[in-house]
Protein backbone atom coordinates (compact mmCIF):
# COMPACT_ATOMS: atom_id res chain seq x y z
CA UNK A 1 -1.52 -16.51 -50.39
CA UNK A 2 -1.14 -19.97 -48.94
CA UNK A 3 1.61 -22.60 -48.53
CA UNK A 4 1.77 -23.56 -52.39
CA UNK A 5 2.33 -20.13 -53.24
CA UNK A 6 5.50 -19.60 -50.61
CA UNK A 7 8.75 -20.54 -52.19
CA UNK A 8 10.82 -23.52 -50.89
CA UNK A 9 13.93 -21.50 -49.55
CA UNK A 10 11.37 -19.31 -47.58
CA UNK A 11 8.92 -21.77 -46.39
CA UNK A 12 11.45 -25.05 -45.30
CA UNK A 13 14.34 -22.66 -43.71
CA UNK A 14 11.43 -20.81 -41.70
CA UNK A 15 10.36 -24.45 -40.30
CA UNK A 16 13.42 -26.04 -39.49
CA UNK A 17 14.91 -23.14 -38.02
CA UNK A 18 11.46 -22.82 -35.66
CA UNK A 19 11.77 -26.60 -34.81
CA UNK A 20 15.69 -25.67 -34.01
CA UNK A 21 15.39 -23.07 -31.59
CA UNK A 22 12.47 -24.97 -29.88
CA UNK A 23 14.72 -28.03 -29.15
CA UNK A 24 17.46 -25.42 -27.83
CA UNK A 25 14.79 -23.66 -26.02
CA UNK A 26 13.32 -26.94 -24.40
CA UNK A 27 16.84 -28.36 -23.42
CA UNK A 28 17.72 -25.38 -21.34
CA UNK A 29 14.36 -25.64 -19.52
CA UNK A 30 14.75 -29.16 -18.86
CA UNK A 31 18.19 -28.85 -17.69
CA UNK A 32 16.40 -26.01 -15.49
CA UNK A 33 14.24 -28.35 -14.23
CA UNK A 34 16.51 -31.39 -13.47
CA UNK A 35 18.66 -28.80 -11.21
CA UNK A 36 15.87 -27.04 -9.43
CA UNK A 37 17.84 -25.58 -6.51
CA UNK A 38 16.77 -21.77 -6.60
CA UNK A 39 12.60 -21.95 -7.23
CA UNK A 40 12.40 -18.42 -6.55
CA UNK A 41 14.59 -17.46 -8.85
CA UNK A 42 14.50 -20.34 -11.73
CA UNK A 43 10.71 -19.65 -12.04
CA UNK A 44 11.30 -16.87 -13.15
CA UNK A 45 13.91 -17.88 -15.41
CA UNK A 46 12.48 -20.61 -17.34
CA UNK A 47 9.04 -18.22 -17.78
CA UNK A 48 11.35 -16.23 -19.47
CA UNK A 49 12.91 -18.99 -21.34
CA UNK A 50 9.58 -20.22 -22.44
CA UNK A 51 9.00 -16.90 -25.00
CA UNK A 52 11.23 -18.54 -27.75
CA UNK A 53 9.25 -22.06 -28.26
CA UNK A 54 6.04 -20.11 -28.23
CA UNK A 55 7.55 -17.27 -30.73
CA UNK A 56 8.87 -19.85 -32.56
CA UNK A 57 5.87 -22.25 -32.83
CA UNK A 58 3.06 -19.17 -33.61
CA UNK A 59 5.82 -18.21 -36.46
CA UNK A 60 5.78 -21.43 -38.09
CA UNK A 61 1.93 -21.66 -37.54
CA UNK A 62 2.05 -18.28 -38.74
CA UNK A 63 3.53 -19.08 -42.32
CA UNK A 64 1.99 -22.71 -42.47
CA UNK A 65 -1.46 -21.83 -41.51
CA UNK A 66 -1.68 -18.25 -41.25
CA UNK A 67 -5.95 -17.73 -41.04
CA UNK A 68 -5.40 -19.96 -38.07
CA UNK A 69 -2.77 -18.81 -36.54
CA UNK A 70 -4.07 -14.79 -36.71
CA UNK A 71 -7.36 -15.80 -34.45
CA UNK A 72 -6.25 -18.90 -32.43
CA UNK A 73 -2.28 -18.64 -31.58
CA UNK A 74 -0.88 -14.80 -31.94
CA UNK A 75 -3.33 -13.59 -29.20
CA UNK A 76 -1.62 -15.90 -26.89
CA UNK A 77 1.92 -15.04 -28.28
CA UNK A 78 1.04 -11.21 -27.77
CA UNK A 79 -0.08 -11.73 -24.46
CA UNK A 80 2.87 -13.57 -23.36
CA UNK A 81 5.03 -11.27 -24.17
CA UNK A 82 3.53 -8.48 -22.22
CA UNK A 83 4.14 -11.21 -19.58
CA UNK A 84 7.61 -11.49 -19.89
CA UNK A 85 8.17 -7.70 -19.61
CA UNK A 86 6.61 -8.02 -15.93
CA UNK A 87 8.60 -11.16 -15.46
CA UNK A 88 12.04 -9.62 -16.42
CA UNK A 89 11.02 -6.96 -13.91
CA UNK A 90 10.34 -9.17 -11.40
CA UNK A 91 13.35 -11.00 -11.61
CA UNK A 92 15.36 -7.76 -11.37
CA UNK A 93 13.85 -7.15 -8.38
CA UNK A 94 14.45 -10.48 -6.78
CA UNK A 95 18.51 -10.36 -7.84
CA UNK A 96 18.26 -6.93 -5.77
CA UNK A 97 16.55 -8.72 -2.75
CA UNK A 98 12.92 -8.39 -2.98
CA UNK A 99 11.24 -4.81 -2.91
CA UNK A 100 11.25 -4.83 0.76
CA UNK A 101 15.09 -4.15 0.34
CA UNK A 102 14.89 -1.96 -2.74
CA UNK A 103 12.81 0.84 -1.05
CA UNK A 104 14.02 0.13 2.56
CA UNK A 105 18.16 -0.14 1.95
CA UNK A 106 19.19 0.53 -1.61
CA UNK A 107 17.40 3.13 -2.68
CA UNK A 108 18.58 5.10 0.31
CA UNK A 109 22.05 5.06 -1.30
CA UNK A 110 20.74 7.18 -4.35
CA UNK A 111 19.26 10.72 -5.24
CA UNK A 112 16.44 11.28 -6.66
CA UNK A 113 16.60 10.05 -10.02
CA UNK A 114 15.64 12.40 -13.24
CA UNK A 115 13.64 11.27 -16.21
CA UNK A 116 15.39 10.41 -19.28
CA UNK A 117 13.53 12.00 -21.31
CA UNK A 118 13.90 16.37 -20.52
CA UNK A 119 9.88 17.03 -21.36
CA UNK A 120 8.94 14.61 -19.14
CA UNK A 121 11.23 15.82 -16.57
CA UNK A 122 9.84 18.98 -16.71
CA UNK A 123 6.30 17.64 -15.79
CA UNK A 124 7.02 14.80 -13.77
CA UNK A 125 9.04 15.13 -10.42
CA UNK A 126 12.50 12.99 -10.18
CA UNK A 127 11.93 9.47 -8.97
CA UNK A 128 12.63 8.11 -5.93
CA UNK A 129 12.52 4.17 -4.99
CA UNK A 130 12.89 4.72 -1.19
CA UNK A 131 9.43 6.39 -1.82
CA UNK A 132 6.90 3.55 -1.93
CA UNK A 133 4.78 4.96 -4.17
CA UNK A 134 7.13 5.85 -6.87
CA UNK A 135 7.97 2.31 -6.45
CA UNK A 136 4.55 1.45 -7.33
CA UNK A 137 4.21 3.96 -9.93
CA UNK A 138 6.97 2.57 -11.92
CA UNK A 139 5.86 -1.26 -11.21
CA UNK A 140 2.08 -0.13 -12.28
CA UNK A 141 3.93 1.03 -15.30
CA UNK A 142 5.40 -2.03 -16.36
CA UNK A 143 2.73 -4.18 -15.05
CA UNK A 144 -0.30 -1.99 -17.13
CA UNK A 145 1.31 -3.50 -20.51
CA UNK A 146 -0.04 -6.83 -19.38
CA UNK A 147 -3.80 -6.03 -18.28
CA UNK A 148 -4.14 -3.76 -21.52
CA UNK A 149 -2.96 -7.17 -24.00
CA UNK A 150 -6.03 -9.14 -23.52
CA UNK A 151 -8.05 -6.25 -24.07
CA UNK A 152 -5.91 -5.61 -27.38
CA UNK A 153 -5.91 -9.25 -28.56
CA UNK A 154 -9.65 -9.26 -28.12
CA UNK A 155 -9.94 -6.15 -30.28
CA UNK A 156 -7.70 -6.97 -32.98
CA UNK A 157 -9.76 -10.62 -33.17
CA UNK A 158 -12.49 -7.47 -33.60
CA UNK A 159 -11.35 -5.55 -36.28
CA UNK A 160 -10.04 -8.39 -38.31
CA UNK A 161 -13.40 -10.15 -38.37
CA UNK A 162 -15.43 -6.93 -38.67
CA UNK A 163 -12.93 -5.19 -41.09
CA UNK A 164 -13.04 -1.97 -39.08
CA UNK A 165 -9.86 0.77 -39.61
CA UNK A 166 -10.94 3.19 -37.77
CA UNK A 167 -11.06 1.18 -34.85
CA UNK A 168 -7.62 -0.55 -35.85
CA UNK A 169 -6.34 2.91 -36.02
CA UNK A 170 -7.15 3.64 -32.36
CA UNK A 171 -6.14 0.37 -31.43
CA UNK A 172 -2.94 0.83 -32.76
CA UNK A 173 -2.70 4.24 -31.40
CA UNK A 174 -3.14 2.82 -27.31
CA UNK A 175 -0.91 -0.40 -28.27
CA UNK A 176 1.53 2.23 -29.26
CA UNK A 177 1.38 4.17 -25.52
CA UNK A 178 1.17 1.47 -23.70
CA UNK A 179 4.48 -0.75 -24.83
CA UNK A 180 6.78 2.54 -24.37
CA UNK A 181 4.88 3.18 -21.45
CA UNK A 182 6.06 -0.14 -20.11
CA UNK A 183 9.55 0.05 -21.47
CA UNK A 184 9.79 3.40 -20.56
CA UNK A 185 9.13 2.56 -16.95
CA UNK A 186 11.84 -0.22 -17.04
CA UNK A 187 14.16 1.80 -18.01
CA UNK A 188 13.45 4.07 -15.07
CA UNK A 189 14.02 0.91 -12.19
CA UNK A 190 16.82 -0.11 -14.50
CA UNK A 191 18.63 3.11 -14.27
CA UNK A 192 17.75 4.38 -10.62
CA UNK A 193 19.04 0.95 -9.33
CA UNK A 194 22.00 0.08 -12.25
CA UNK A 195 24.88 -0.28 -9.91
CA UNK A 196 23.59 -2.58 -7.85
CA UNK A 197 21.90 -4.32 -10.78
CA UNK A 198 25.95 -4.31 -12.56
CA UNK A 199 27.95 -7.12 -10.44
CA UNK A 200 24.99 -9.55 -12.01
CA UNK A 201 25.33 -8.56 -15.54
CA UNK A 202 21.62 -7.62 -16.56
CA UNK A 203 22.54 -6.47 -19.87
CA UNK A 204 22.47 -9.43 -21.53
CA UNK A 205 19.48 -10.91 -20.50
CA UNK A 206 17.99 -6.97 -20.89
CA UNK A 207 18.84 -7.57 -24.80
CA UNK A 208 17.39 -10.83 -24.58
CA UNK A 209 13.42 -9.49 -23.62
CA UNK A 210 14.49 -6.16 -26.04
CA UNK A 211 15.31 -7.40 -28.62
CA UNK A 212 12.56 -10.20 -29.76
CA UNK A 213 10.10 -7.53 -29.09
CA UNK A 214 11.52 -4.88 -30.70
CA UNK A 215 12.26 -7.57 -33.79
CA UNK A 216 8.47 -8.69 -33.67
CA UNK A 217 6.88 -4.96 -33.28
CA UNK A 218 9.43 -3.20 -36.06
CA UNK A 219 9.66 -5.79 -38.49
CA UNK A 220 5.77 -5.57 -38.80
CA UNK A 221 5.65 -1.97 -39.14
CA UNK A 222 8.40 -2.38 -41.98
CA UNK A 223 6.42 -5.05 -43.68
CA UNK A 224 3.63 -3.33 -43.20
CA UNK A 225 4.82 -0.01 -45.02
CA UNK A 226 6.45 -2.29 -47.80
CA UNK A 227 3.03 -3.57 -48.19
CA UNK A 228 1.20 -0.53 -48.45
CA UNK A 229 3.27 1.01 -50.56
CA UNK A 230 3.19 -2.05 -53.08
CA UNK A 231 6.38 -3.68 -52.68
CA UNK A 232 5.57 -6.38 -51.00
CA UNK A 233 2.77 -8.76 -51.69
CA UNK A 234 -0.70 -7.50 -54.28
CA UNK A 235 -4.36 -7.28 -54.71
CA UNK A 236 -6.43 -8.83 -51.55
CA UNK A 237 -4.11 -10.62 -50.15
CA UNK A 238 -1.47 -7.47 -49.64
CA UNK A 239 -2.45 -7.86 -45.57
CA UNK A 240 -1.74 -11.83 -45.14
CA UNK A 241 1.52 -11.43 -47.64
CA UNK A 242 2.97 -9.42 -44.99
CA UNK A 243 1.92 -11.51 -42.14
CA UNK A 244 3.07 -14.48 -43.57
CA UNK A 245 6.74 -12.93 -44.55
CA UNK A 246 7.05 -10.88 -41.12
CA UNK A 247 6.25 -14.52 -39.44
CA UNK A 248 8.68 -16.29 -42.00
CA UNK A 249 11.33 -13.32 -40.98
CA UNK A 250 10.88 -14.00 -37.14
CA UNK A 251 11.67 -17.98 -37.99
CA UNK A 252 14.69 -17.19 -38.64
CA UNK A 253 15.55 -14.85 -35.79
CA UNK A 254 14.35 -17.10 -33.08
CA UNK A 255 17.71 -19.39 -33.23
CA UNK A 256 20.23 -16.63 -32.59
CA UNK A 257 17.60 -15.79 -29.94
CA UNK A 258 17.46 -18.96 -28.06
CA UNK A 259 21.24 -19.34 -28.18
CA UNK A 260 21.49 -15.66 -27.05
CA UNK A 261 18.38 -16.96 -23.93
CA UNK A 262 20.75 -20.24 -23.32
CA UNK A 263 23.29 -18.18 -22.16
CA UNK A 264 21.83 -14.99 -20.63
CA UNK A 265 20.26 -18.01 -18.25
CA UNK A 266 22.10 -20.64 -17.90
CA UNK A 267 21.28 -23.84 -15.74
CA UNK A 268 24.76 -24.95 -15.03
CA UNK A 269 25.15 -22.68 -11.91
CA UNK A 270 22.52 -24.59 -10.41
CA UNK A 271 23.90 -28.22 -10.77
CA UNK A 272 25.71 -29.70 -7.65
CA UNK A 273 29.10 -28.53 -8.54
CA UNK A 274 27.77 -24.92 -8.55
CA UNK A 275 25.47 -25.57 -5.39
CA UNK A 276 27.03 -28.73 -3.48
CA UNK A 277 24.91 -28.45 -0.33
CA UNK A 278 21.95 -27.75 -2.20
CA UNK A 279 18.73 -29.78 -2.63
CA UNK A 280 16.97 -29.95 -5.11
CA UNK A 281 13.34 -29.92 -6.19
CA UNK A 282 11.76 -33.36 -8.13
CA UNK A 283 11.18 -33.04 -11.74
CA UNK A 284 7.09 -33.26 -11.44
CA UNK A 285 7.16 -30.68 -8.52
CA UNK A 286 9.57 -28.31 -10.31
CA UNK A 287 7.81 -28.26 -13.16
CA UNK A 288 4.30 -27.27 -11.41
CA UNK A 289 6.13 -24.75 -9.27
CA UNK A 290 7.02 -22.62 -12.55
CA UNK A 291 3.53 -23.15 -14.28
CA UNK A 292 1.92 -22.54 -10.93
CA UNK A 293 0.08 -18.77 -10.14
CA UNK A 294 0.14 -18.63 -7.09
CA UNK A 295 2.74 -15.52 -6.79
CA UNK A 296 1.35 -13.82 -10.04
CA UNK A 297 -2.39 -13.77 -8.23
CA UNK A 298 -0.71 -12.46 -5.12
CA UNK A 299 1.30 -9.74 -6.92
CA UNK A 300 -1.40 -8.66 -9.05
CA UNK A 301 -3.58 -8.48 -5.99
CA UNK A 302 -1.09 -6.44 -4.06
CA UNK A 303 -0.53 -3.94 -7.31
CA UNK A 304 -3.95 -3.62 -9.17
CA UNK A 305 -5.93 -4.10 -6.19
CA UNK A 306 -4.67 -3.55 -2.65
CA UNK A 307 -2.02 -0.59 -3.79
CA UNK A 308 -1.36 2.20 -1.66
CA UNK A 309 -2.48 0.03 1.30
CA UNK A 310 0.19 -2.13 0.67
CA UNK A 311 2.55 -0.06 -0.64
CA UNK A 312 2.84 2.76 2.06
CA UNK A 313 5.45 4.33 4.23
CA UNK A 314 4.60 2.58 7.20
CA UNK A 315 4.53 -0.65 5.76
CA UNK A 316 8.14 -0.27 4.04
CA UNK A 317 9.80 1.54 7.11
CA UNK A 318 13.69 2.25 6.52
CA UNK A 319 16.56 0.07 7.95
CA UNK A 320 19.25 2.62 7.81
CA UNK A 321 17.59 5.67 9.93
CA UNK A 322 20.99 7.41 9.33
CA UNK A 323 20.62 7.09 5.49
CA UNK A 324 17.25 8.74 5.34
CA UNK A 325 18.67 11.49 7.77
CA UNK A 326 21.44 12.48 5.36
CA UNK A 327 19.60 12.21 1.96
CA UNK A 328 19.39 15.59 0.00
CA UNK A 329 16.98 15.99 -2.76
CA UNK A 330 14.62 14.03 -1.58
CA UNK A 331 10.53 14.17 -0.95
CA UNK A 332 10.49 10.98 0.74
CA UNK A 333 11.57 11.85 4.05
CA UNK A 334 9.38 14.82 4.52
CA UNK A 335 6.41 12.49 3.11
CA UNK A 336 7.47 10.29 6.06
CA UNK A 337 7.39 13.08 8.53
CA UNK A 338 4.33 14.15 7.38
CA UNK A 339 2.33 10.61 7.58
CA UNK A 340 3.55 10.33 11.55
CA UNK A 341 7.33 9.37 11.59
CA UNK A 342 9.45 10.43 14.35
CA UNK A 343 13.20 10.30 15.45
CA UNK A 344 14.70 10.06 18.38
CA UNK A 345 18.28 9.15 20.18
CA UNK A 346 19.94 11.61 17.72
CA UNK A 347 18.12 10.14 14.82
CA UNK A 348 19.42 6.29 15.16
CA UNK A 349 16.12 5.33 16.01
CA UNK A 350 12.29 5.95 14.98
CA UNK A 351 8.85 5.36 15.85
CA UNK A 352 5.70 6.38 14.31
CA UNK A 353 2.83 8.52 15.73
CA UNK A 354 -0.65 6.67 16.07
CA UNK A 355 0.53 3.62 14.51
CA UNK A 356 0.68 0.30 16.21
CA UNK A 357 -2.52 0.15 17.30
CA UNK A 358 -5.85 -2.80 15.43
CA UNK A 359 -9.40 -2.44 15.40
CA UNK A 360 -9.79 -5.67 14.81
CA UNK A 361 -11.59 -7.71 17.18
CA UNK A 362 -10.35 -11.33 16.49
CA UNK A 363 -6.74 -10.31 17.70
CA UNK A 364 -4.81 -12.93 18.88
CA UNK A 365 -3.33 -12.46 22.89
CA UNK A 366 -1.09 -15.17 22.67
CA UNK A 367 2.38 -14.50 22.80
CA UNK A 368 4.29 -17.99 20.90
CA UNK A 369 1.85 -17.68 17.93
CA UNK A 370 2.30 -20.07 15.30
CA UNK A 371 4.12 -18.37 11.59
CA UNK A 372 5.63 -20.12 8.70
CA UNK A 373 8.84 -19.07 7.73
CA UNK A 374 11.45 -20.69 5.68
CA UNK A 375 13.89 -20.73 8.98
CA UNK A 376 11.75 -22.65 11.25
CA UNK A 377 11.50 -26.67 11.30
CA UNK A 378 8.20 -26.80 9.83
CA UNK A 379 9.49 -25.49 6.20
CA UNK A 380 10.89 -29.14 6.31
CA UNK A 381 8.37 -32.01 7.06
CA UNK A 382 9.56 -35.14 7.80
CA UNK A 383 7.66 -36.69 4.93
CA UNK A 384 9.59 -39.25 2.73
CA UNK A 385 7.52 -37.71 -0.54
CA UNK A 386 8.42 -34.22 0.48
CA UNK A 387 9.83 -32.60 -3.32
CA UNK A 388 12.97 -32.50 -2.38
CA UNK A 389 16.23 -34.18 -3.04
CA UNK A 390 19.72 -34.01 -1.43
CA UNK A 391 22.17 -34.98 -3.39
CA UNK A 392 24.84 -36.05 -0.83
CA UNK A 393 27.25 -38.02 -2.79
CA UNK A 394 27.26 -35.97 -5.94
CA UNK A 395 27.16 -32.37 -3.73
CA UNK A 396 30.03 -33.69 -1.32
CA UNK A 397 32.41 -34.38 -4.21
CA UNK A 398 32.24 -30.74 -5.38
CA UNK A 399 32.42 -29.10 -1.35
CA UNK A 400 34.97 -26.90 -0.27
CA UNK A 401 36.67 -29.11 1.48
CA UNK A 402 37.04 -31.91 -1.14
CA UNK A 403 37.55 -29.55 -3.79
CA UNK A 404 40.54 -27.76 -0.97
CA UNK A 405 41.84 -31.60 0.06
CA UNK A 406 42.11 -32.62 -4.39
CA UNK A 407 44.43 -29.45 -4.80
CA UNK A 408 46.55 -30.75 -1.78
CA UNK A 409 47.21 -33.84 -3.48
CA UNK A 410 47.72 -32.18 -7.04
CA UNK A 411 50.55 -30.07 -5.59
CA UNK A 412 52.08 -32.95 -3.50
CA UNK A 413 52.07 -35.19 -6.81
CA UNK A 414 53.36 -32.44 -8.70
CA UNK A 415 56.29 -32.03 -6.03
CA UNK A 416 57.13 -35.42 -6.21
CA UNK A 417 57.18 -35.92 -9.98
C-alpha cells in the first residue's frame, strides 16, 4: 500500500492536521522560551510539550513514507514517550518541592498508602514515601519504562527485518508489563501525594501524557485485530494497511492534543505581568538549558546506579521529629530506629548512632569552605554576557505597587465622574 493507493480525504486531512498541531505545538514552546523565568520548572515543561511535533511529524512520515518511517523515525517516537512518562513524574515532584521534601515533610502527613489494586495488596506491603526506599521503588518503576524502550525499539527493528513472531510475541508480552508497570507506579506517587498535588491542578496535564499514549498503544491493538480478522486492509500488505491507517488516525488526534498541551502548560504565567521582578533567561541559553542532560545523567546516575546509597534514611533525615513520632501504620520509623536513629529532649530532637564520622583522607579542615548555592553572590557574576535579562521597565509596570497606585486613580476618577 503506498501513497497512490490512500484516498484524498484520508491522506491530505492526516497532513494538514500534523502540520497544524506542530505550528501550535512550536508557538507554545517559543513563547516558553521568550519568557524563560522558571528553568527548573519550564524544562520540564516544554520536554513535555515537545511529544506532539514529534507524534505528529512520525504520523505524517508514517502515512507518507511508511517503510521509512517503521525503521528510521517510530523508534525515536517510542522512546520519547517513555521519556515523557519520567518527565511528567519529575515535574510532579518538583511542584511538590523536590524529593528532599516529599520523603522528609509531606509524606509524614500521610499513612501508609494501600495498593490499588487488592491482589497486589495482598503481596506487596502499603507504601510509604517518608520511607526512602519506597520512594525509590516507585521512581525505579516509572523510570524502568525508559531503559527497557531502546531495548524494545532495537528488537522490533529485529523482528520486522527478520520476520520472527515468536520473538514479536515475547516482545510484545514484556512491552505489555513494562508500560502498566510504569503507569501503575504513577498512579501510586499520584495517589499517596494527591492533596498536595490538588491546589496545582495535575489532572489536566495527567490527561495530557494519558491520553496520547493510551490513543497510540489502543488504537494499534484495534487496528491490529481489524486487520487480522480481515476487515481492514488484504493479502501482504494486511501489516502496513494498519500502520498506515493507525498513523493516519493519530494525525488527526494530535490537534485536540496540542490545544489540550497549550493549556495544561501555559507560558503566560511566566511573562512579566505574571513574574514582574523576574529575569529572564536569553533565547539561545534557554533553549540549550531544556535540550541540555545534564540533570537526566545526574538522575539516572543517582537511580540506576548509586540507589540505596543515595536514597537512604540517613541521607533523607526528617524535618518534623514530632511527625514521625506520632505516625501509626508505619515501617518507616522502626526502619529508622533500626539503622541507628535516636531521640532525645522528649523526641523534638534526633541524632544518629555511628554516623557523622569519613574515612576519607582528603577531608578538608577548613572551616569557610567554598559551596555554590543559588543564595550566595557567586550564582550572579558580574559578567555583561551572563544569560540573563531583567526586564525593569516592562516588570515595574506590572509590580504591586503600580498595579496598587493604577486602582487608586481608577477609583478617584470614578468618584469624580
Amino acid at each position: 500500500m503506498d501513497n497512490s493507493s490512500l484516498h484524498w480525504w484520508l491522506y491530505w486531512p492526516c497532513v494538514y492536521s500534523s502540520v497544524t498541531a506542530t505550528i501550535i505545538s512550536l508557538y507554545t514552546i517559543v513563547r516558553h522560551l521568550l519568557n524563560y523565568r522558571k528553568p527548573y520548572e519550564q524544562r520540564l515543561s516544554i520536554r513535555i510539550l515537545l511529544l506532539v511535533p514529534i507524534f505528529s511529524v512520525s504520523c505524517a512520515s508514517g502515512i507518507i513514507k511508511p517503510e521509512i518511517a517503521q525503521f528510521y523515525v517510530d523508534p525515536i517516537r517510542e522512546f520519547y514517550e517513555a521519556f515523557v512518562i519520567y518527565t511528567f513524574f519529575t515535574f510532579l515532584t518538583l511542584l511538590l518541592g523536590g524529593e528532599r521534601n516529599i520523603i522528609t515533610v509531606l509524606s509524614l502527613n500521610h499513612t501508609p498508602t494501600n495498593h490499588p489494586i487488592p491482589v497486589v495488596g495482598r503481596i506487596c506491603k502499603p507504601i510509604d514515601l517518608s520511607d526512602p526506599f519506597d520512594f525509590l521503588f516507585v521512581k525505579k518503576g516509572v523510570l524502568q519504562y525508559v531503559w527497557f524502550k531502546p531495548f524494545y525499539c532495537f528488537g522490533t527493528l529485529i523482528y520486522t527485518a527478520w520476520n520472527l513472531p515468536k520473538f514479536e510475541i515475547f516482545l510484545n508480552v514484556l512491552y505489555n508489563i513494562s508500560v502498566t508497570w510504569s503507569l501503575y507506579s504513577l498512579a501510586l506517587f499520584w495517589k499517596c501525594l494527591y492533596p498536595e498535588l490538588a491546589p496545582h491542578k495535575p489532572w489536566v496535564k495527567f490527561l495530557c501524557v494519558k491520553l496520547i499514549i493510551f490513543a497510540s498503544y489502543w488504537q494499534s491493538i484495534i487496528i491490529q485485530g481489524l486487520v487480522i480478522t480481515g476487515k481492514l486492509g488484504a493479502g501482504n500488505q494486511d501489516r502496513t494497511s494498519g500502520y498506515i491507517y493507525k498513523n493516519g488516525l493519530l494525525c488527526i488526534e494530535m490537534v485536540p492534543f496540542a490545544i489540550l498541551h497549550a493549556i495544561a502548560f501555559p507560558w503566560n504565567k511566566y511573562t512579566a505581568i505574571s513574574i514582574p521582578y523576574g529575569a529572564r533567561m536569553r533565547f539561545i541559553y534557554a533553549l540549550r538549558d531544556f535540550l541540555g542532560c545534564g540533570d537526566l545523567i545526574w538522575d539516572f546516575k543517582q537511580t540506576l546506579f548509586i540507589g540505596p546509597l543515595y536514597y537512604n534514611y540517613r541521607n533523607f533525615d526528617p524535618e518534623a521529629m514530632d511527625l514521625l513520632n506520632t505516625r501509626k501504620q508505619s515501617s518507616a520509623t522502626m526502619e529508622r530506629l533500626k539503622h541507628g536513629l535516636r531521640f532525645t529532649n522528649n523526641g523534638r530532637n534526633s541524632y544518629w548512632v555511628e554516623y557523622g564520622s569519613t574515612q576519607n583522607k582528603n577531608v578538608s579542615n577548613s572551616l569557610e569552605e567554598s559551596w555554590e548555592d543559588i543564595a550566595g553572590q557567586r550564582a550572579f557574576p558580574e559578567d555583561p554576557n551572563y544569560p540573563i535579562i531583567h526586564d525593569y521597565t516592562m516588570g515595574h509596570r506590572y509590580s504591586k505597587t503600580m498595579n496598587d497606585l493604577r486602582r487608586d486613580l481608577q477609583s478617584r476618577s470614578s468618584m469624580t465622574c
